[in-house]
N, C-alpha and C. Protein backbone atom coordinates (compact mmCIF):
# COMPACT_ATOMS: atom_id res chain seq x y z
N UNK A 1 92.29 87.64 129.74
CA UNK A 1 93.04 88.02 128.56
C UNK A 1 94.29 87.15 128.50
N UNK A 2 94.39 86.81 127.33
CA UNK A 2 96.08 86.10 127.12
C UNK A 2 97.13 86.75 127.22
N UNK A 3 97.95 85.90 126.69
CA UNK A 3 99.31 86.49 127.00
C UNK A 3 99.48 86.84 125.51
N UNK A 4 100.93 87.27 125.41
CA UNK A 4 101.23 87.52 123.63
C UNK A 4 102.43 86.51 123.37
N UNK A 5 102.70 85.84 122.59
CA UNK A 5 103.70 84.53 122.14
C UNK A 5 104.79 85.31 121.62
N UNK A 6 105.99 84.70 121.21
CA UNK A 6 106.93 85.39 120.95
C UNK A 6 106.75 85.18 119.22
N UNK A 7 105.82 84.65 118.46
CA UNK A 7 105.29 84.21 117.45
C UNK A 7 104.63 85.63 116.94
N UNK A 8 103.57 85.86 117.62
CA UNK A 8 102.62 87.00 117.53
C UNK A 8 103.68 88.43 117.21
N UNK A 9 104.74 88.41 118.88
CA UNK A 9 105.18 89.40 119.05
C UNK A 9 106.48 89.81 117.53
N UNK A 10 106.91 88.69 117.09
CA UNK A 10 107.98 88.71 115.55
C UNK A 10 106.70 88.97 114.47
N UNK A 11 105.32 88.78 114.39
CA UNK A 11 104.38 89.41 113.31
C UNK A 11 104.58 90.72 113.34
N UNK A 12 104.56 91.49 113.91
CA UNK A 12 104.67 93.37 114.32
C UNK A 12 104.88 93.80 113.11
N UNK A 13 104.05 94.24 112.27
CA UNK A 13 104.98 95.48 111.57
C UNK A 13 105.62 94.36 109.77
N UNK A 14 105.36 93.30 110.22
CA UNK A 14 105.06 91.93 109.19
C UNK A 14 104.07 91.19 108.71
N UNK A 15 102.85 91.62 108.67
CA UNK A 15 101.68 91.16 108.33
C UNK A 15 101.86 90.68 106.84
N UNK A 16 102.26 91.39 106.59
CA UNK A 16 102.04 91.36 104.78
C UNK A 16 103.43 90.92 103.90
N UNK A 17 104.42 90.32 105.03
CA UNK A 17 105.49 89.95 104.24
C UNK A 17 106.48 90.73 103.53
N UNK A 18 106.02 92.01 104.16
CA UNK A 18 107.03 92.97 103.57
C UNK A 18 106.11 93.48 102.51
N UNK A 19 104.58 93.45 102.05
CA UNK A 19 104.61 94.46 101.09
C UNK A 19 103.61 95.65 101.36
N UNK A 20 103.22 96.39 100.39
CA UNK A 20 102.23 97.08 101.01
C UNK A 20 100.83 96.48 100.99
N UNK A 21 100.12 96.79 102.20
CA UNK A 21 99.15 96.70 101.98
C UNK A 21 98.03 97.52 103.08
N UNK A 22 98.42 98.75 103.07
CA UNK A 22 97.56 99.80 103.85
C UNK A 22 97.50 100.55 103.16
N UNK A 23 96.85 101.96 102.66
CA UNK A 23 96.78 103.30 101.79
C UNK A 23 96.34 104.13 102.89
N UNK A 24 96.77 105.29 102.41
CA UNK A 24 96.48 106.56 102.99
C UNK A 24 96.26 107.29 102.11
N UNK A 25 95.26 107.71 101.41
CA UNK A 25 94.64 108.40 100.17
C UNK A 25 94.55 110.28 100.72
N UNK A 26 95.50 110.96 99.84
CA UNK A 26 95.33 111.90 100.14
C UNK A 26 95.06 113.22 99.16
N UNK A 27 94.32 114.09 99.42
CA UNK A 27 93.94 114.93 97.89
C UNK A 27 94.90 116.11 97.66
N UNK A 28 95.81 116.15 98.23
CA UNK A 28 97.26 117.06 98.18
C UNK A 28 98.46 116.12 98.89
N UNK A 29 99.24 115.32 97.74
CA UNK A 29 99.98 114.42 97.66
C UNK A 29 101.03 115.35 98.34
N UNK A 30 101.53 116.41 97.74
CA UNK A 30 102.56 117.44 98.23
C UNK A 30 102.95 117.87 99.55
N UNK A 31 101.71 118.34 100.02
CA UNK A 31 101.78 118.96 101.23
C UNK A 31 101.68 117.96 101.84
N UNK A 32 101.32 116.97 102.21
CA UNK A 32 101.11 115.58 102.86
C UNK A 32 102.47 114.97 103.22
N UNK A 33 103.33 114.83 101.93
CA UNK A 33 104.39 114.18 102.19
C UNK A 33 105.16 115.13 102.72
N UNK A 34 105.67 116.20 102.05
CA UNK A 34 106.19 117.29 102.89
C UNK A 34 106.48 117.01 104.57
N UNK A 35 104.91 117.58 104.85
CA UNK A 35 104.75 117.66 106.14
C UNK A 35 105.52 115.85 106.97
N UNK A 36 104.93 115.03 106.35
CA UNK A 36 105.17 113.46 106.87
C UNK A 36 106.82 113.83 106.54
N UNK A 37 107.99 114.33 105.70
CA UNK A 37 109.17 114.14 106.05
C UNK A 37 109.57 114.78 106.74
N UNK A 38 108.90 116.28 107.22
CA UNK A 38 109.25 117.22 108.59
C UNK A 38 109.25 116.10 109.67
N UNK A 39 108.38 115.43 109.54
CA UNK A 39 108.25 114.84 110.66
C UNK A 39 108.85 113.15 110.96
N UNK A 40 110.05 113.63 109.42
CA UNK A 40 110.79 111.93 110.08
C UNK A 40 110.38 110.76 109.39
N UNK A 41 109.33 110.81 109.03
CA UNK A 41 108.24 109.41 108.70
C UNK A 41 109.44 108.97 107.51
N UNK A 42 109.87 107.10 107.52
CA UNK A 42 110.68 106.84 106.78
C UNK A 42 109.86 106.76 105.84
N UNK A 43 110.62 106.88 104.42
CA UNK A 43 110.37 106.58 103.35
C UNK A 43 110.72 105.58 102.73
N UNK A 44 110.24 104.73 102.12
CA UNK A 44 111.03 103.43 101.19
C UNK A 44 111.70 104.03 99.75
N UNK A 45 111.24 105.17 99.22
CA UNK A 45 111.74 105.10 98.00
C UNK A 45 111.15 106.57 97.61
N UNK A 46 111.37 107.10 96.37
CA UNK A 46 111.30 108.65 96.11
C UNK A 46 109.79 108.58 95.72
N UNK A 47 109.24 109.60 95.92
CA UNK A 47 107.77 109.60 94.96
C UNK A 47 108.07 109.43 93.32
N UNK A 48 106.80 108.87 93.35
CA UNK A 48 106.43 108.39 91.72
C UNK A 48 105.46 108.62 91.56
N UNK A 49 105.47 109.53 89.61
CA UNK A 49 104.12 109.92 88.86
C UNK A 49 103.83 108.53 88.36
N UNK A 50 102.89 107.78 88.24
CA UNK A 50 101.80 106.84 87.56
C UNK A 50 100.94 107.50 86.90
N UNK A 51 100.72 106.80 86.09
CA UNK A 51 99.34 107.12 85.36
C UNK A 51 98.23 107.26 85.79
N UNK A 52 97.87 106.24 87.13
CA UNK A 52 96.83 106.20 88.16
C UNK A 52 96.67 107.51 89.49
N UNK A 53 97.67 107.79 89.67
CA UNK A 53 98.04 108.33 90.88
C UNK A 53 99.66 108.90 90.98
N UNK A 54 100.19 109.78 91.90
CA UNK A 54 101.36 109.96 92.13
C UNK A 54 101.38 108.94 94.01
N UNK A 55 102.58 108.11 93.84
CA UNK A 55 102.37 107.42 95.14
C UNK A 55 103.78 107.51 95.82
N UNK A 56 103.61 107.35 97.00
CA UNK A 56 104.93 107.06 97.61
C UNK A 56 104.66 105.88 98.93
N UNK A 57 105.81 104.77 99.04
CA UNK A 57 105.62 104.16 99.87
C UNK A 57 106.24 104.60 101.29
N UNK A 58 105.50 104.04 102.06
CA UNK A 58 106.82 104.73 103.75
C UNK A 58 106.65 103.73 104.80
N UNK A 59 106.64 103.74 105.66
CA UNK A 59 106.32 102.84 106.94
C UNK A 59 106.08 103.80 107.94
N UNK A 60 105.08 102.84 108.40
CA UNK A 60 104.75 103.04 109.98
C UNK A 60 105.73 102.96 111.37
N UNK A 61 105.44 103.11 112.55
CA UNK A 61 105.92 102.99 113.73
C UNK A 61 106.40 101.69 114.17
N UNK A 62 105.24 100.55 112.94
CA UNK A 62 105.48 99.57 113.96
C UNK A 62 106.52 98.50 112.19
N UNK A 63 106.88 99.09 111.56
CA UNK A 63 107.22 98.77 110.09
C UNK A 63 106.21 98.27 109.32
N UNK A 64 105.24 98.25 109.22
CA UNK A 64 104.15 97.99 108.11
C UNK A 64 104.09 99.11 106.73
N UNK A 65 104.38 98.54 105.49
CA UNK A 65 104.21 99.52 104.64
C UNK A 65 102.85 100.00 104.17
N UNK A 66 102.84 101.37 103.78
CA UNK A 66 101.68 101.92 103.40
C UNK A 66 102.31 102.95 101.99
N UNK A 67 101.16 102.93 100.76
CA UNK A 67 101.23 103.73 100.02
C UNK A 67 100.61 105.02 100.54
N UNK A 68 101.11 106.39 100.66
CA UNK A 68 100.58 107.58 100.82
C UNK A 68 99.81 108.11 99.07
N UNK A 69 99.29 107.88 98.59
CA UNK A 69 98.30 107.60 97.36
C UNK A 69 96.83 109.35 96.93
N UNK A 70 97.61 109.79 95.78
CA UNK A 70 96.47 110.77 95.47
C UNK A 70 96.30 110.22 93.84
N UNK A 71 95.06 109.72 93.87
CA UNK A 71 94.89 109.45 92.42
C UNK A 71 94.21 110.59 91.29
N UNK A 72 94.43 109.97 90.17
CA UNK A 72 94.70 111.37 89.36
C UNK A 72 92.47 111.46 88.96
């Protein structure tokens, strides 16, 4: 097995350049986020109704963003 570069190790949590690109599709947007701010999980920004979906963005452990996503 290799080693990890200090290249690799500054990708973490930067794959995507800062945007989103993971979902977590959930069929009770409410209780979902709820529970995810009991528990700390940062948020990037307030939830939003769309026309498509109500979404909210947040990050992970390792900073990768993800939409938490219930479409309508």
């Amino acid at each position: 097995m290799g080693t990890t570069s200090d290249t690799q190790l500054n990708a973490v949590g930067n794959q995507s350049g800062g945007r989103v690109f993971l979902f977590l599709e959930t069929k009770d947007f409410w209780a979902d986020y709820n529970h995810m701010k009991q528990e700390n999980v940062m948020f990037c920004e307030a939830p939003r109704d769309e026309d498509y979906a109500t979404v909210v963005i947040f990050k992970d452990l390792y900073g990768n963003q993800w939409d938490l996503i219930e479409y309508k």
